[in-house]
Protein backbone atom coordinates (compact mmCIF):
# COMPACT_ATOMS: atom_id res chain seq x y z
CA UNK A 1 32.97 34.00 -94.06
CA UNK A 2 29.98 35.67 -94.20
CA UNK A 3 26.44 34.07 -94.46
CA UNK A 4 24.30 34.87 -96.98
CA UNK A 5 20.63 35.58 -95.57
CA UNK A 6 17.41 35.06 -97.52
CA UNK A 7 14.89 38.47 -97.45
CA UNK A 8 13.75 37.65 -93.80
CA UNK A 9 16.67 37.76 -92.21
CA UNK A 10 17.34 34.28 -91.89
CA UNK A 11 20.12 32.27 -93.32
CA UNK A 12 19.90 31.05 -96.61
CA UNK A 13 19.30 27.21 -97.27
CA UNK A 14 18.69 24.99 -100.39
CA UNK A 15 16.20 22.90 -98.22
CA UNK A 16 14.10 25.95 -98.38
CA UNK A 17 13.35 26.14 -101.37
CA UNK A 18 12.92 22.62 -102.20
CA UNK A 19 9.59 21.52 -102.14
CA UNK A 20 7.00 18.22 -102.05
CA UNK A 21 8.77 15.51 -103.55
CA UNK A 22 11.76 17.19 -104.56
CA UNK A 23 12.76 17.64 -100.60
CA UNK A 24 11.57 13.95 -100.19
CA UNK A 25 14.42 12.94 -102.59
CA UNK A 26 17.11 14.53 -100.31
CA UNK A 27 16.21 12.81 -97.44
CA UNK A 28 14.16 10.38 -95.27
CA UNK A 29 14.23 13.05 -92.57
CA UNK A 30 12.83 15.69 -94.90
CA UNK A 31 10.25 13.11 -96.16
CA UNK A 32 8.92 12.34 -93.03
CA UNK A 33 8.68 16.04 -92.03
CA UNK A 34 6.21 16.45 -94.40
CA UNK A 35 2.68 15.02 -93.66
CA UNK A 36 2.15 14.53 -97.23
CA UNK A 37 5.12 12.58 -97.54
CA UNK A 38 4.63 10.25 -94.76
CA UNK A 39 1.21 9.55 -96.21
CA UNK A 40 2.84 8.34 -99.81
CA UNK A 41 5.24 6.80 -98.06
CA UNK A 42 3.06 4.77 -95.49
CA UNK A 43 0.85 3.68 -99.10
CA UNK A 44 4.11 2.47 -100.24
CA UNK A 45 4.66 0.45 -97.19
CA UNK A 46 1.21 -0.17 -96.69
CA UNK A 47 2.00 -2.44 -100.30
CA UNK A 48 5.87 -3.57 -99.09
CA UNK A 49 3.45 -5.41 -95.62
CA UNK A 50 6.15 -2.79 -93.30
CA UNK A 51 3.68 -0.25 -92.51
CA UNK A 52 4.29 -1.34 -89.15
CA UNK A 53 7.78 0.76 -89.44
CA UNK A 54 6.70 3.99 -90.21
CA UNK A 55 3.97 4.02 -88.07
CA UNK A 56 6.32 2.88 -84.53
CA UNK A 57 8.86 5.59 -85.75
CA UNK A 58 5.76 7.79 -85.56
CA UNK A 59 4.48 6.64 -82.86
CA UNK A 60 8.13 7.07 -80.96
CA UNK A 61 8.74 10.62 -82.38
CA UNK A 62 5.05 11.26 -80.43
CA UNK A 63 6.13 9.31 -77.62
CA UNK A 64 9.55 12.17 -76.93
CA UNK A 65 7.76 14.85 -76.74
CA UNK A 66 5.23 13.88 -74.42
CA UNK A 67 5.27 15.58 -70.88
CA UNK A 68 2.87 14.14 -69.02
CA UNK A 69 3.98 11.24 -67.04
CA UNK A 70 0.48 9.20 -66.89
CA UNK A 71 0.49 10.17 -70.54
CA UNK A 72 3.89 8.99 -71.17
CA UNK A 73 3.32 5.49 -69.29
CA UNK A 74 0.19 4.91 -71.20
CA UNK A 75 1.66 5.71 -74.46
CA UNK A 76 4.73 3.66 -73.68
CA UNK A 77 2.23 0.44 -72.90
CA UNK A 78 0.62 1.33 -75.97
CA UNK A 79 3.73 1.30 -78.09
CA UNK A 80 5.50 -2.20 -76.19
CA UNK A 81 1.92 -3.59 -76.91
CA UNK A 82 1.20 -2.80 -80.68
CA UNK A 83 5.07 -3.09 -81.82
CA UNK A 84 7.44 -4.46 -79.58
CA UNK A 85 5.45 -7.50 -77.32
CA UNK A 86 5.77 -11.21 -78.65
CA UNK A 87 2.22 -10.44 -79.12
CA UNK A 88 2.37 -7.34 -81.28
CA UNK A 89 -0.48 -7.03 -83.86
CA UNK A 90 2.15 -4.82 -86.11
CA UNK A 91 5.16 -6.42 -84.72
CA UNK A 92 8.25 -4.48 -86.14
CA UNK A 93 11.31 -6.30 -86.49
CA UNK A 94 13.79 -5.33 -84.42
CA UNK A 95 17.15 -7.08 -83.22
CA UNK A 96 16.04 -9.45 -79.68
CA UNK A 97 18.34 -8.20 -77.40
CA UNK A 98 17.19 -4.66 -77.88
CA UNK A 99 13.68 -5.54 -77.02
CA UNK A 100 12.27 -3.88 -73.64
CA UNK A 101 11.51 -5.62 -70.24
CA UNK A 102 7.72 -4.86 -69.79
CA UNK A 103 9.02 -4.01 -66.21
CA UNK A 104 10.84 -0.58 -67.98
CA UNK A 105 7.32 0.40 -68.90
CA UNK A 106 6.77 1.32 -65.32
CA UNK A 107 9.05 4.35 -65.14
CA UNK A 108 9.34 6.11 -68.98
CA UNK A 109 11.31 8.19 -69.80
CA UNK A 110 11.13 10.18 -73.57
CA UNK A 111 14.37 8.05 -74.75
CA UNK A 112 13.43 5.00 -74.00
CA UNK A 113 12.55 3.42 -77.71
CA UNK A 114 15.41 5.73 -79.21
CA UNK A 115 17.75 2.73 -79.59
CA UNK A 116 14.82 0.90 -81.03
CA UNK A 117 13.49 3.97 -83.01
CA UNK A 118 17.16 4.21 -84.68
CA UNK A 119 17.16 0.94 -86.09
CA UNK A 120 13.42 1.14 -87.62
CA UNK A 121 14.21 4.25 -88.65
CA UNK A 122 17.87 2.68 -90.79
CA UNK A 123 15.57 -0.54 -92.23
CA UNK A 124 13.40 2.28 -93.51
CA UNK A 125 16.75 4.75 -94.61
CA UNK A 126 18.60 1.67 -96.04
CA UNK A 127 15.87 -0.58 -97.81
CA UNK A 128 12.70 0.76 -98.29
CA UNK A 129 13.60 4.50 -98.43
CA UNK A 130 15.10 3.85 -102.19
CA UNK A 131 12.76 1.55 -103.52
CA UNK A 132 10.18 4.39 -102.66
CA UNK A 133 11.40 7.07 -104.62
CA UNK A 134 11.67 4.24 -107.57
CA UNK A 135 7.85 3.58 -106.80
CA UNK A 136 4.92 4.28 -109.16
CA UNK A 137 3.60 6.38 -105.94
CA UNK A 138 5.99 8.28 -105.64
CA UNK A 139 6.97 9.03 -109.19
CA UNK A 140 2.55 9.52 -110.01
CA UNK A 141 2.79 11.81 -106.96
CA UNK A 142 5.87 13.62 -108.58
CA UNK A 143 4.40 13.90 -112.09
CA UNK A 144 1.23 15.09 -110.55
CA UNK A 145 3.18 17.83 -108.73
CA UNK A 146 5.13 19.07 -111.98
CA UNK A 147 2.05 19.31 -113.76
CA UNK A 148 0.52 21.44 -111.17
CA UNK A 149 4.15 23.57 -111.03
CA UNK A 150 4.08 23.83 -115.12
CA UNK A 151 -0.07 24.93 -115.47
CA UNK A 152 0.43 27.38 -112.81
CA UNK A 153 4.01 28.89 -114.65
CA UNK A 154 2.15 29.24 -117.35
CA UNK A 155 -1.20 31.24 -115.75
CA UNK A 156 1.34 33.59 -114.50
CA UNK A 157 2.93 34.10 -118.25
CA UNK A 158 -0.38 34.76 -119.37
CA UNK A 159 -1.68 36.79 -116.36
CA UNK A 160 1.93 38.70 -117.27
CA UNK A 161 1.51 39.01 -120.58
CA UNK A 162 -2.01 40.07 -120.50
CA UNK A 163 -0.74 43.25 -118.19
CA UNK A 164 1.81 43.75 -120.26
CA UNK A 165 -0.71 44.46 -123.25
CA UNK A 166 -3.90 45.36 -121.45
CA UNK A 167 -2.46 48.98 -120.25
């Protein structure tokens, strides 16, 4: 089968063309690949009191690409301290047995809070993903975004039209 490329070369995806809050709907990956949509959707949690999820998830996604070992261990620290530590000021919940052994922090590597990460990152997918796109931010945020897509359809009709007659 043959794939069908867009006109630079590359091949041809829905996803592409999706934009704002129409690629939020498809997914919690695409939403949170937009900063725009992590924003919304950290006000929406912000209200739900489970910031605290989107923000390690962030926070973790950081943490994997970091090279720097000093870097890395400080970062780690940082993350065990503000999410993960009986003493957490934005505790998130996670199941006990998965919780780290300060002793880990020690030697990081970029993996380390992927087990952890994972099951933030379903609570978010399974429960608060879908009451989002039901939210009044989200669907404000939506309606604000056709209304911008419909005024500017309709300056290029005109700007069309008036060529069409102007020549």
């Amino acid at each position: 089968m043959e794939k069908i490329n867009d006109s630079d070369g590359k091949p041809g995806s829905s996803q592409q063309t999706l934009k704002g809050t129409s690629r939020w709907t498809t997914s919690l990956e695409n939403l949170l690949e937009d900063p725009e949509g992590v924003k919304r959707f950290r006000e929406f949690l912000k209200k739900e009191f489970s910031e605290e999820n989107v923000l390690f998830w962030l926070a973790c996604e950081e943490f994997k690409k970091m090279q720097d070992k000093k870097q890395m261990q400080e970062k780690a620290k940082e993350i065990y301290m503000t999410f993960l530590s009986s003493k957490a000021s934005c505790q998130v919940n996670v199941e006990g047995q998965s919780r780290l052994n300060e002793t880990i922090l020690e030697e990081p590597h970029p993996l380390m809070f992927q087990k952890l990460q994972d099951q933030i990152f379903n609570l978010m997918k399974y429960d608060s993903y879908s009451r989002f796109l039901k939210s009044d931010i989200f669907l404000k945020h939506k309606r604000a975004e056709e209304q911008e897509e419909n005024s500017s359809e309709a300056q290029s009709v005109a700007k069309r039209a008036s060529r069409i007659y102007n020549t």
